[in-house]
C-alpha atoms as a PDB file:
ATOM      1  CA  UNK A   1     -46.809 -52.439 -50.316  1.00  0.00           C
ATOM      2  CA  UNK A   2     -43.952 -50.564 -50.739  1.00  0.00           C
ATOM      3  CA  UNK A   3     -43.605 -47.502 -53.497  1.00  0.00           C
ATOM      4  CA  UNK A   4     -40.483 -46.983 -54.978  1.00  0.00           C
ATOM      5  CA  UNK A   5     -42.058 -48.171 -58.548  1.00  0.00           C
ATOM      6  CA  UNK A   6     -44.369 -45.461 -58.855  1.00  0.00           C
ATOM      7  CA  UNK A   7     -43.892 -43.471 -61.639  1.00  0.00           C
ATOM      8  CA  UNK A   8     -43.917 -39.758 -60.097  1.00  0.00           C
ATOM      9  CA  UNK A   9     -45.363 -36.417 -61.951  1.00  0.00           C
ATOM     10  CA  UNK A  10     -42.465 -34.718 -64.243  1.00  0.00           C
ATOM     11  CA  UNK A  11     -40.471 -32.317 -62.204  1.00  0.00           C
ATOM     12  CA  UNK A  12     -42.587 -31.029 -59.628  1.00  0.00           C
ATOM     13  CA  UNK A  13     -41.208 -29.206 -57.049  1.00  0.00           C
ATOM     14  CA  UNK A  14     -41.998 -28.769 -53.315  1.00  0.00           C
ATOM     15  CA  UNK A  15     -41.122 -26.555 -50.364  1.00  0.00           C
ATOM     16  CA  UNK A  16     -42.330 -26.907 -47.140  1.00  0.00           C
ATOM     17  CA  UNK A  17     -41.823 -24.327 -44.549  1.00  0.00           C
ATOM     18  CA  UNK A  18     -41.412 -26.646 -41.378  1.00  0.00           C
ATOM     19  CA  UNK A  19     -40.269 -29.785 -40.788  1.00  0.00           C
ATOM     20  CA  UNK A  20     -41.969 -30.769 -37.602  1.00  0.00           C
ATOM     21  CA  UNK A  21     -45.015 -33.795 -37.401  1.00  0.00           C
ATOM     22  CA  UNK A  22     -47.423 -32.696 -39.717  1.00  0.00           C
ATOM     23  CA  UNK A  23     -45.108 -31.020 -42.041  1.00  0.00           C
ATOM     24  CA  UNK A  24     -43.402 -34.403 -42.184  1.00  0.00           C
ATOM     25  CA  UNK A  25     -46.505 -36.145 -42.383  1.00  0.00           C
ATOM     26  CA  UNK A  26     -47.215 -34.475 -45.625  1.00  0.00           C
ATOM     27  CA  UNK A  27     -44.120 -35.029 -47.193  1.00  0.00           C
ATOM     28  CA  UNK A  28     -44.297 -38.759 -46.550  1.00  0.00           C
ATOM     29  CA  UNK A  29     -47.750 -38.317 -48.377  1.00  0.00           C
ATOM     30  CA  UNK A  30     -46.414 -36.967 -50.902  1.00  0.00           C
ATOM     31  CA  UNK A  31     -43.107 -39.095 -51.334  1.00  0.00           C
ATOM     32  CA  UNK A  32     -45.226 -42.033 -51.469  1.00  0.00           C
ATOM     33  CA  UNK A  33     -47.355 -40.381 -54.376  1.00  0.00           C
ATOM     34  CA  UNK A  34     -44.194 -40.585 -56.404  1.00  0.00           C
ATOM     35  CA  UNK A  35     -42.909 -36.781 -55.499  1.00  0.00           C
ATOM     36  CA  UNK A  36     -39.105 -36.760 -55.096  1.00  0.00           C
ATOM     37  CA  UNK A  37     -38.321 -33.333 -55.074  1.00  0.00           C
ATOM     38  CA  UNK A  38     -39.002 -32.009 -51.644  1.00  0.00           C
ATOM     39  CA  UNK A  39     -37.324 -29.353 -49.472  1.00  0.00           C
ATOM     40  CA  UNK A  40     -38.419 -28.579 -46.035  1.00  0.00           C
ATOM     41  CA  UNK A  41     -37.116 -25.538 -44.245  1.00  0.00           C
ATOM     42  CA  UNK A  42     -36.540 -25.719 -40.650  1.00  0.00           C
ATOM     43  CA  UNK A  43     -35.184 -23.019 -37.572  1.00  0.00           C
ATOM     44  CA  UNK A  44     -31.309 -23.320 -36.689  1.00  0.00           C
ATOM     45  CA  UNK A  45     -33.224 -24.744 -33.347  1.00  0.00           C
ATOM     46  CA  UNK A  46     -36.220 -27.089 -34.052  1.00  0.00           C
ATOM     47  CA  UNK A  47     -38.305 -27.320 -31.177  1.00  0.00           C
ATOM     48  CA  UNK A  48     -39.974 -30.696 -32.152  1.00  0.00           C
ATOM     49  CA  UNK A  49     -41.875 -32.913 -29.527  1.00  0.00           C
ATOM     50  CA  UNK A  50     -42.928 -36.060 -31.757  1.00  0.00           C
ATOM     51  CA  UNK A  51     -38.860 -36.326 -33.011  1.00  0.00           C
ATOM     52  CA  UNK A  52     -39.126 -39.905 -33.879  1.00  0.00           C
ATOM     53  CA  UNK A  53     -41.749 -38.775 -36.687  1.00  0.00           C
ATOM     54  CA  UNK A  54     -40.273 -35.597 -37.580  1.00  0.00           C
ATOM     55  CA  UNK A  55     -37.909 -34.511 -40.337  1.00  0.00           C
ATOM     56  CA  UNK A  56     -36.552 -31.706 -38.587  1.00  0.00           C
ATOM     57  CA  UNK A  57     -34.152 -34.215 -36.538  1.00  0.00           C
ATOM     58  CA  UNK A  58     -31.726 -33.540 -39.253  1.00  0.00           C
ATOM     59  CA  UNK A  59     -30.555 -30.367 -38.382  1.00  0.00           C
ATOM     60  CA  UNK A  60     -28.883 -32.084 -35.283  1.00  0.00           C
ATOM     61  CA  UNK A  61     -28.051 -35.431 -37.097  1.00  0.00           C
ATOM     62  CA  UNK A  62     -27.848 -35.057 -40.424  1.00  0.00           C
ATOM     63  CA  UNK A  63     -30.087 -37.473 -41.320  1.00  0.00           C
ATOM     64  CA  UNK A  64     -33.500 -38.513 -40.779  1.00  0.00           C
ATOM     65  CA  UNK A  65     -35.870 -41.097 -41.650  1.00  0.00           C
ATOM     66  CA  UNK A  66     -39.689 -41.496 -40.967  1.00  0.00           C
ATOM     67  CA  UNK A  67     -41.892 -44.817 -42.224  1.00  0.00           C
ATOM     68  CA  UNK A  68     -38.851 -45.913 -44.180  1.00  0.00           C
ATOM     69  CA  UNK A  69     -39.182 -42.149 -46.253  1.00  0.00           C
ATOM     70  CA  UNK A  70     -35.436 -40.655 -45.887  1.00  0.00           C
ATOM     71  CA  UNK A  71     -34.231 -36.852 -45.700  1.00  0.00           C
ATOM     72  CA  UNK A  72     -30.521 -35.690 -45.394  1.00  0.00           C
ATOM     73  CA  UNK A  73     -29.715 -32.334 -43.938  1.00  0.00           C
ATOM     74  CA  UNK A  74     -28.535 -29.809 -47.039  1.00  0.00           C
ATOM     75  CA  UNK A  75     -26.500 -26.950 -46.810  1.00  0.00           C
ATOM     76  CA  UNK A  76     -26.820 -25.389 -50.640  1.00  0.00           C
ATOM     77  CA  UNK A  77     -29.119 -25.963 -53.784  1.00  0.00           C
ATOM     78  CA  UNK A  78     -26.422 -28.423 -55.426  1.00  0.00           C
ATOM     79  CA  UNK A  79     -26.949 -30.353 -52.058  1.00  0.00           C
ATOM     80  CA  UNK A  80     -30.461 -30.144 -52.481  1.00  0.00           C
ATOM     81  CA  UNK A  81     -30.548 -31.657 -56.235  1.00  0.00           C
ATOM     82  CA  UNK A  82     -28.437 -34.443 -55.429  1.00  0.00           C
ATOM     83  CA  UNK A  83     -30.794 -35.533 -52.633  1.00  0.00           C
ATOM     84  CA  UNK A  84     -33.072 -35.625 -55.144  1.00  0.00           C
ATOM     85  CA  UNK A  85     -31.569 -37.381 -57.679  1.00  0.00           C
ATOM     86  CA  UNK A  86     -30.974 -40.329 -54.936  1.00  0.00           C
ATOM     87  CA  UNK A  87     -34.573 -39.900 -54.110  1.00  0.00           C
ATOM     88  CA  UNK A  88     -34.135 -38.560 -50.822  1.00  0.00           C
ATOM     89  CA  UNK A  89     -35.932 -35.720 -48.978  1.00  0.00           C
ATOM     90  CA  UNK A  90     -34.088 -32.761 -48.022  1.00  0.00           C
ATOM     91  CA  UNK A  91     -34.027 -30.567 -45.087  1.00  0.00           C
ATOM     92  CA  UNK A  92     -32.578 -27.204 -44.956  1.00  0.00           C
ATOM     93  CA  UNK A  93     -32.134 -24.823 -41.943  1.00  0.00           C
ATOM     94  CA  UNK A  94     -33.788 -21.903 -43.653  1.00  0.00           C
ATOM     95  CA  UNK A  95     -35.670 -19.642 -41.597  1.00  0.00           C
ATOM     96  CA  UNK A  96     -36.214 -16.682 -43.931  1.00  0.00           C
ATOM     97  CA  UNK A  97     -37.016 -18.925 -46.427  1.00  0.00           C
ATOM     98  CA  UNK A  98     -34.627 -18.291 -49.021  1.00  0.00           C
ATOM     99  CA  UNK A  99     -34.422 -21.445 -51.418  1.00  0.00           C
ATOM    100  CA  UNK A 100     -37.619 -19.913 -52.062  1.00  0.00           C
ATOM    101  CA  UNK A 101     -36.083 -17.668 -55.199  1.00  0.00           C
ATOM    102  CA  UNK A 102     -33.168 -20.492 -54.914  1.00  0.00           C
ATOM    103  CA  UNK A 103     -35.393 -23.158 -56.250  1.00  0.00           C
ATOM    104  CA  UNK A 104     -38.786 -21.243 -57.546  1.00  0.00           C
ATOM    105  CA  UNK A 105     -41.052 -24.157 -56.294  1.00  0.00           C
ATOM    106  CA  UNK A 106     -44.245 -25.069 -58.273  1.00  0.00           C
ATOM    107  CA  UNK A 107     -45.581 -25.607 -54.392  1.00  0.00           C
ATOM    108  CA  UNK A 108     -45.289 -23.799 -51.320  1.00  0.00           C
ATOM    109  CA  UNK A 109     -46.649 -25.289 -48.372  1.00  0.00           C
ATOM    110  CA  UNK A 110     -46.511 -23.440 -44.880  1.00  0.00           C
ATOM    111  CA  UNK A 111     -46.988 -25.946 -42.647  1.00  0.00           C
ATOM    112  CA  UNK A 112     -45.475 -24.430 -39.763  1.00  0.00           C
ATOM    113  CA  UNK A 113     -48.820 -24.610 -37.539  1.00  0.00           C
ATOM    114  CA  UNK A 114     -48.014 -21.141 -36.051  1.00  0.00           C
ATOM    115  CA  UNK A 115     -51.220 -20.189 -35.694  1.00  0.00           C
ATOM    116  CA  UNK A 116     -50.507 -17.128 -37.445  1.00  0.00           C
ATOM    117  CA  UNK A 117     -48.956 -15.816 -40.878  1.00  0.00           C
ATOM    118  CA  UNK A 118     -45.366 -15.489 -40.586  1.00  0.00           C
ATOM    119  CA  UNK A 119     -45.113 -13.857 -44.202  1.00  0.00           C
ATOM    120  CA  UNK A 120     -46.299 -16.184 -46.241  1.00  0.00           C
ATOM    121  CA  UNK A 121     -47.881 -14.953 -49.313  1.00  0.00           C
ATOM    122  CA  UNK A 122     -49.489 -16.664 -52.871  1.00  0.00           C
ATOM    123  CA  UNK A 123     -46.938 -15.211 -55.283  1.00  0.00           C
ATOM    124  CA  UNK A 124     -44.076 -16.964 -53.961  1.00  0.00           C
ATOM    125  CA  UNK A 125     -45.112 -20.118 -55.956  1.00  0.00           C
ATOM    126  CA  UNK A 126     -47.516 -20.975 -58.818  1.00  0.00           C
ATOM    127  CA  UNK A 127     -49.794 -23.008 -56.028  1.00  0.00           C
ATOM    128  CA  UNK A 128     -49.366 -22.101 -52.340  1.00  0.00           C
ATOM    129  CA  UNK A 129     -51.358 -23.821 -49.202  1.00  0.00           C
ATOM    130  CA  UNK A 130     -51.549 -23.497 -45.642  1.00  0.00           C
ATOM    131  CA  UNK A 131     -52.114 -25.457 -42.703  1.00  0.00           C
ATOM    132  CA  UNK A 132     -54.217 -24.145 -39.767  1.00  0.00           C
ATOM    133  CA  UNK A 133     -55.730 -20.885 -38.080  1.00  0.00           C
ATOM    134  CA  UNK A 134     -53.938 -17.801 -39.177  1.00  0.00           C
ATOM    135  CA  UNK A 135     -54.504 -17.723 -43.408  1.00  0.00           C
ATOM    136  CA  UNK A 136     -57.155 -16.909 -45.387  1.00  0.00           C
ATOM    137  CA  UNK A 137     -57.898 -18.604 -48.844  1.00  0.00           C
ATOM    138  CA  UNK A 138     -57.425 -16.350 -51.305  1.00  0.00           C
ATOM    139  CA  UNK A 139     -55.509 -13.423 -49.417  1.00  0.00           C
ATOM    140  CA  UNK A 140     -52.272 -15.692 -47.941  1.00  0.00           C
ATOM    141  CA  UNK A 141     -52.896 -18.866 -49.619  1.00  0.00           C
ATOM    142  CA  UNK A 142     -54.836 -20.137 -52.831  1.00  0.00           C
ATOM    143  CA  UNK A 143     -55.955 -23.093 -50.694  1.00  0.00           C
ATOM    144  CA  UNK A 144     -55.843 -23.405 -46.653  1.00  0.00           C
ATOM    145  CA  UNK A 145     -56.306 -26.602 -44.416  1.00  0.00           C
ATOM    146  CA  UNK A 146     -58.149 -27.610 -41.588  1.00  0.00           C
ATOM    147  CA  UNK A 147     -55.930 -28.900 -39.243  1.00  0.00           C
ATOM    148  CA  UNK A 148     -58.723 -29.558 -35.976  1.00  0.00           C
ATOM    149  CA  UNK A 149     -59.638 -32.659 -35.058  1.00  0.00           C
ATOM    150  CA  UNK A 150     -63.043 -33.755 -36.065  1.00  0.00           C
ATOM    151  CA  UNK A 151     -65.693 -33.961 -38.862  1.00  0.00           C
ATOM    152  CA  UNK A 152     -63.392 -31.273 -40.948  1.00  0.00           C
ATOM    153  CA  UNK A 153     -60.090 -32.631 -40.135  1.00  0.00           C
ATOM    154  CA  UNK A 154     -58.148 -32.319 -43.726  1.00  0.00           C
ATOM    155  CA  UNK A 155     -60.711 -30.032 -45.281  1.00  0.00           C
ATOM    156  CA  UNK A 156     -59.315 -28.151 -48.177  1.00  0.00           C
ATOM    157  CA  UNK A 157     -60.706 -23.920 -47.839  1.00  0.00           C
ATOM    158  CA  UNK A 158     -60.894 -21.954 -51.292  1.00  0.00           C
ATOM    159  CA  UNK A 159     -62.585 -19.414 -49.840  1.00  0.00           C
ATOM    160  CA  UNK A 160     -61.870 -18.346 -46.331  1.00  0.00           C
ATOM    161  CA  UNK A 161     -60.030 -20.274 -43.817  1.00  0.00           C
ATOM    162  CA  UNK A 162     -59.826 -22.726 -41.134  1.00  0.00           C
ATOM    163  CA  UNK A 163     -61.961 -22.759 -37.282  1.00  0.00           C
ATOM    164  CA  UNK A 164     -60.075 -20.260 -35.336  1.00  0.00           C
ATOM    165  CA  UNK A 165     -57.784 -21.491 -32.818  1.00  0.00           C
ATOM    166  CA  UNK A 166     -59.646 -22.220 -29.416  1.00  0.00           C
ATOM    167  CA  UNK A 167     -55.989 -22.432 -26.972  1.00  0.00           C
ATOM    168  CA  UNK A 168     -57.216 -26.114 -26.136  1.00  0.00           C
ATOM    169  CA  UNK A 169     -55.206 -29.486 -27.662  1.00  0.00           C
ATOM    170  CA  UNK A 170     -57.272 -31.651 -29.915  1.00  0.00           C
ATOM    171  CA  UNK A 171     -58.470 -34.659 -27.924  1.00  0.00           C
ATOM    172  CA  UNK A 172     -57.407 -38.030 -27.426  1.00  0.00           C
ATOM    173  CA  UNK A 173     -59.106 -40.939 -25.631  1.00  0.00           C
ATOM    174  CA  UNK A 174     -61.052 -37.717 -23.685  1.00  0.00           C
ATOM    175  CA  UNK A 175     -58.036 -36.218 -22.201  1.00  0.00           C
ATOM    176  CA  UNK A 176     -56.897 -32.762 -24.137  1.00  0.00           C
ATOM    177  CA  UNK A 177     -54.471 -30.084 -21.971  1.00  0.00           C
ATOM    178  CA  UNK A 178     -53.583 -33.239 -19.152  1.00  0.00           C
ATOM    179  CA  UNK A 179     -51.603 -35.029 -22.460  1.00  0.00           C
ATOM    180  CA  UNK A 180     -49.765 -32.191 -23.731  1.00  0.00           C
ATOM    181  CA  UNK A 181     -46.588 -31.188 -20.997  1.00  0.00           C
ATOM    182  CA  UNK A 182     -45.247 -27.751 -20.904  1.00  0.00           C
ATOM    183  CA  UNK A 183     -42.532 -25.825 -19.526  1.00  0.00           C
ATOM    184  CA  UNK A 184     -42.585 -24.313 -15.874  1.00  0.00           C
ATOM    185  CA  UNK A 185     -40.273 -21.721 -17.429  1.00  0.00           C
ATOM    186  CA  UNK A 186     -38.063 -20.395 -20.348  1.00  0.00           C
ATOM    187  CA  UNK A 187     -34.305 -23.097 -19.385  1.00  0.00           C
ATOM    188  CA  UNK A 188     -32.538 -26.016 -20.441  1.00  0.00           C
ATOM    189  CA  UNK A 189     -34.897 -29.117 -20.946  1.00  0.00           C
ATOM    190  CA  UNK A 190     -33.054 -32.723 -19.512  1.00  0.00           C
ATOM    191  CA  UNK A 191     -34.842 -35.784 -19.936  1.00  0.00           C
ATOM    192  CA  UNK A 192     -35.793 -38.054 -17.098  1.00  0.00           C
ATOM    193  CA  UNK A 193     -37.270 -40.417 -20.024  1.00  0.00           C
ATOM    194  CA  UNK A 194     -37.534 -41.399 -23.291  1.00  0.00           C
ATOM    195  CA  UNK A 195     -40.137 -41.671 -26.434  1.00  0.00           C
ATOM    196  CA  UNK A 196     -41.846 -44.665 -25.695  1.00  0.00           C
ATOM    197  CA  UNK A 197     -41.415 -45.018 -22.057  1.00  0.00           C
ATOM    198  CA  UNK A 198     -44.636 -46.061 -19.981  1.00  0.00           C
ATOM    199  CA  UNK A 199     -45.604 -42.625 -17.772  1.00  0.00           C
ATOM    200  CA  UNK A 200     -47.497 -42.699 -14.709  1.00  0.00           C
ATOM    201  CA  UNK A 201     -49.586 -39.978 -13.359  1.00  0.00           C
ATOM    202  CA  UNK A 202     -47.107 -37.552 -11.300  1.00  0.00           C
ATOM    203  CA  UNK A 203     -44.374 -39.149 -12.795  1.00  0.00           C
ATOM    204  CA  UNK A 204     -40.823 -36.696 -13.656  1.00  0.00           C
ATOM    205  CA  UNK A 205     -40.803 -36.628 -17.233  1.00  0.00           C
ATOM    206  CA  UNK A 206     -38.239 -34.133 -17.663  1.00  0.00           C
ATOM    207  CA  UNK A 207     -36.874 -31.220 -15.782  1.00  0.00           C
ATOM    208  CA  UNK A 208     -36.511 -27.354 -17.521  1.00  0.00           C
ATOM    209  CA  UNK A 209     -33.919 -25.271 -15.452  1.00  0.00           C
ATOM    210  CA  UNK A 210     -33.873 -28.270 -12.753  1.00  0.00           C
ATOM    211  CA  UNK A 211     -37.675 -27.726 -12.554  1.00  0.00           C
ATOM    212  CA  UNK A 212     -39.508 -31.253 -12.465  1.00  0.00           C
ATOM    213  CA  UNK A 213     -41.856 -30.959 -15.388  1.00  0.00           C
ATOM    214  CA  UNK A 214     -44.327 -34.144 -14.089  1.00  0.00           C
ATOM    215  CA  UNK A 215     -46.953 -36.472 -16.165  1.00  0.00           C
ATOM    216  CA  UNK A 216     -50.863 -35.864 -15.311  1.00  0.00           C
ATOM    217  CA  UNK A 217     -51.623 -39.156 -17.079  1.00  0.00           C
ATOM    218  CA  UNK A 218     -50.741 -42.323 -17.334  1.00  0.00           C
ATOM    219  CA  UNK A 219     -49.886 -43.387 -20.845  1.00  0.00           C
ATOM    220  CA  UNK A 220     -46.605 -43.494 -23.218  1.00  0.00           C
ATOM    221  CA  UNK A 221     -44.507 -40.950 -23.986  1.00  0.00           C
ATOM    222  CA  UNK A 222     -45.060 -39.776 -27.440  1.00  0.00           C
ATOM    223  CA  UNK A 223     -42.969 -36.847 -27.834  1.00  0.00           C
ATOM    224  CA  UNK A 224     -40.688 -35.178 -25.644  1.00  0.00           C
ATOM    225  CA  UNK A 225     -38.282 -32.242 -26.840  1.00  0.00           C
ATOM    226  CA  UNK A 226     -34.707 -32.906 -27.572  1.00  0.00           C
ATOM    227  CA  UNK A 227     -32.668 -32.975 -24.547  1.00  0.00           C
ATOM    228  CA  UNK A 228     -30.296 -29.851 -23.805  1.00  0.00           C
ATOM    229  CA  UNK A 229     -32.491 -27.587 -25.941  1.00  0.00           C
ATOM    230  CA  UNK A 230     -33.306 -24.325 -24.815  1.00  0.00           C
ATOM    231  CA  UNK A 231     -37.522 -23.910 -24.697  1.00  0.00           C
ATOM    232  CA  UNK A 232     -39.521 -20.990 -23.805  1.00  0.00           C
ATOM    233  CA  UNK A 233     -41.592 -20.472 -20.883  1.00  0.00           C
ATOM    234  CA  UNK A 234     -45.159 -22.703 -21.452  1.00  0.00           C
ATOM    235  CA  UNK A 235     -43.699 -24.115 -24.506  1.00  0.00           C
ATOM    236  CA  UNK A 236     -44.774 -27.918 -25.609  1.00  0.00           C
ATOM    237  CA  UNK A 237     -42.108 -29.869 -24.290  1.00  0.00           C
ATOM    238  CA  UNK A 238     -43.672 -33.704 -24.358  1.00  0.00           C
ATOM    239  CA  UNK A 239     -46.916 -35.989 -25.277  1.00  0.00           C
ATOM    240  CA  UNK A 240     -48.635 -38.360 -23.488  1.00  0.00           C
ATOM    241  CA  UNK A 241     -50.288 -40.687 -25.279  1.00  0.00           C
ATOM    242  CA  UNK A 242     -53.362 -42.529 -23.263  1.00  0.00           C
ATOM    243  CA  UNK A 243     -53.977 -45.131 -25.206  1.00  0.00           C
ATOM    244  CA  UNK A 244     -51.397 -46.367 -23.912  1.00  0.00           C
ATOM    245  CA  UNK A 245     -49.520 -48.330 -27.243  1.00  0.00           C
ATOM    246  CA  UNK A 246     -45.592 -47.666 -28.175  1.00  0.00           C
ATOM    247  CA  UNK A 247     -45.484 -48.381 -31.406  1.00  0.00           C
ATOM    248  CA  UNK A 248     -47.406 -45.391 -32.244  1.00  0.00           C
ATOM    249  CA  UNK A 249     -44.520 -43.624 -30.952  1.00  0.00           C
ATOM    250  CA  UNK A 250     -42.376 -44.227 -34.322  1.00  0.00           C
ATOM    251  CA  UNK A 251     -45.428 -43.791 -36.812  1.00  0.00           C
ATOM    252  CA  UNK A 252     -47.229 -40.928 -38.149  1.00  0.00           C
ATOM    253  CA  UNK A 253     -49.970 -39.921 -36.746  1.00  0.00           C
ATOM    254  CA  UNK A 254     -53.936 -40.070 -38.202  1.00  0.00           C
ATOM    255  CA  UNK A 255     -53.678 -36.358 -38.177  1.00  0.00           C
ATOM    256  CA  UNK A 256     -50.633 -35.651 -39.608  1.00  0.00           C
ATOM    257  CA  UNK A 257     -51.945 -38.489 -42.308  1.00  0.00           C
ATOM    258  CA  UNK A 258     -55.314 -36.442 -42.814  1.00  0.00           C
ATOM    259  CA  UNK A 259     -53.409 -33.444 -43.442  1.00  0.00           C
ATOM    260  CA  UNK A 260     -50.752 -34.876 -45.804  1.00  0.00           C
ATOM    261  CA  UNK A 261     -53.899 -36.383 -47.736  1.00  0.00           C
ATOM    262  CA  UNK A 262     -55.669 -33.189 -48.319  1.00  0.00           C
ATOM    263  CA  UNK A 263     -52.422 -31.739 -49.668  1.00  0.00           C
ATOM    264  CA  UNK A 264     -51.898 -34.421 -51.858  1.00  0.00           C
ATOM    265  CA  UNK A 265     -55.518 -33.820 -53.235  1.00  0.00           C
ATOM    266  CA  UNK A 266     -54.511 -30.300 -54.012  1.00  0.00           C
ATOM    267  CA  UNK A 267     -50.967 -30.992 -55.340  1.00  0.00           C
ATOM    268  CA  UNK A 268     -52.919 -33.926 -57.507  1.00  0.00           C
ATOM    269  CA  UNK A 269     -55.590 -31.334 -59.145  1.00  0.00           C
ATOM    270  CA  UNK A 270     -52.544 -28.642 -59.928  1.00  0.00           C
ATOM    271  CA  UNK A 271     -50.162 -31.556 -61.551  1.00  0.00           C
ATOM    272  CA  UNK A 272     -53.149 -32.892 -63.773  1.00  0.00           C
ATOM    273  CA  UNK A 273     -54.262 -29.589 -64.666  1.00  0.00           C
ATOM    274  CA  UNK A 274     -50.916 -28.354 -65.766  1.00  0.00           C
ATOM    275  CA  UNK A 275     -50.417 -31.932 -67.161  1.00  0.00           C
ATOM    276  CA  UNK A 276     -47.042 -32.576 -65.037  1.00  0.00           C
ATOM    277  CA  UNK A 277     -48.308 -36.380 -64.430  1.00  0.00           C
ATOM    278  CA  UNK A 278     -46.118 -38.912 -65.708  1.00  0.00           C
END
């Protein structure tokens, strides 16, 4: 099926604060619903670990593109429109968010997965969500997300806000911390692999500061941080996926796709009660 016949809603215009997995995941969502005019913000460093799925790449390449949905890196707000007009995402290295009074969104989404409120608040757009622990419908957001796995994966909060944060990864084929790789200490990450590369259980997968970072399960490398980035002590430098199949590797996830559909339900309900639908 492809999408680019979809008549869109009229001039509706979304920021997204992040530009990592599920941030991207919900602008592919949302790109697909016929949305065009999307800007995600992104850190002068993006510390990404699923890069093949991400948005964010841009900042280092310039260009990005995820399930055939492109993005270009912009600099300014004319470089912003003219993405747009060409119908492609943009990404903007913006961490204090200022194409927020740039652009005056009708959407903010914070989809940073912090775990915590970084400062954003629900008069910086007409209709403002957010993904995850941290927010509080009503107080930081009109509308927050459930972002853990299970039974309320992609529930939509209009009152209070989503299961607290528990320190533990969701699960996947049973295994939960032994998939998720962190760093021995704050250094330069090299690669010893790549995304997509069969792992074996005490396997080098990378090395921080010349310290082997090793695999506790077999499986495929999902994600691994860009090489030659600089990562903070216990930081999530790589994925392990234990089901074992590469081609997940280079498409979105069911999370990320959760989460971009429960944004899209919200978006939907604004649009059609402002009558912005085309």
């Amino acid at each position: 099926m492809t999408y680019q016949n979809i008549p869109g809603p009229r001039a509706c215009r979304i920021l997204i604060k992040g530009a990592g997995e599920m941030a991207s995941g919900i602008a592919v969502r949302l790109y697909r619903a016929g949305i065009r005019e999307i800007v995600l913000l992104e850190t002068h460093v993006p510390l990404a670990v699923r890069r093949t799925v991400s948005f964010c790449e841009a900042v280092y390449d310039g260009e990005q593109e995820v399930e055939g949905v492109p993005a270009r890196l912009a600099r300014n707000t004319r470089d912003i429109t003219d993405l747009w007009q060409r119908e492609i995402l943009a990404v903007a290295v913006d961490p204090k968010w200022r194409f927020l009074k740039l652009l005056r969104p009708h959407v903010s989404i914070d989809a940073i997965l912090a775990k915590r409120n970084l400062g954003t608040r629900p008069n910086e757009a007409p209709l403002v969500l957010a993904l995850g622990p941290g927010f509080t419908a009503g107080v930081d957001a009109h509308a927050v997300i459930e972002t853990r796995r299970g039974h309320n994966l992609g529930r939509i909060y209009s009152i209070g806000g989503a299961e607290a944060d528990t320190g533990i990864p969701d699960g996947i084929a049973g295994y939960t911390h032994e998939r998720v790789l962190r760093s021995p200490a704050a250094g330069t990450a090299e690669a010893r692999k790549r995304i997509g590369d069969p792992v074996r259980a005490g396997e080098i997968v990378l090395t921080v500061n010349a310290i082997p970072v090793r695999a506790e399960i077999d499986g495929v490398l999902r994600g691994l941080v860009r090489p030659g980035v600089h990562v903070p002590a216990s930081a999530k430098v790589g994925d392990i996926d234990p089901r074992g199949n590469p081609v997940h590797c280079l498409s979105v996830s069911d999370k990320a796709r959760a989460l971009g559909g429960a944004a899209l339900e919200v978006v939907a309900a604004y649009l059609w009660r402002h009558n912005m639908c085309a």
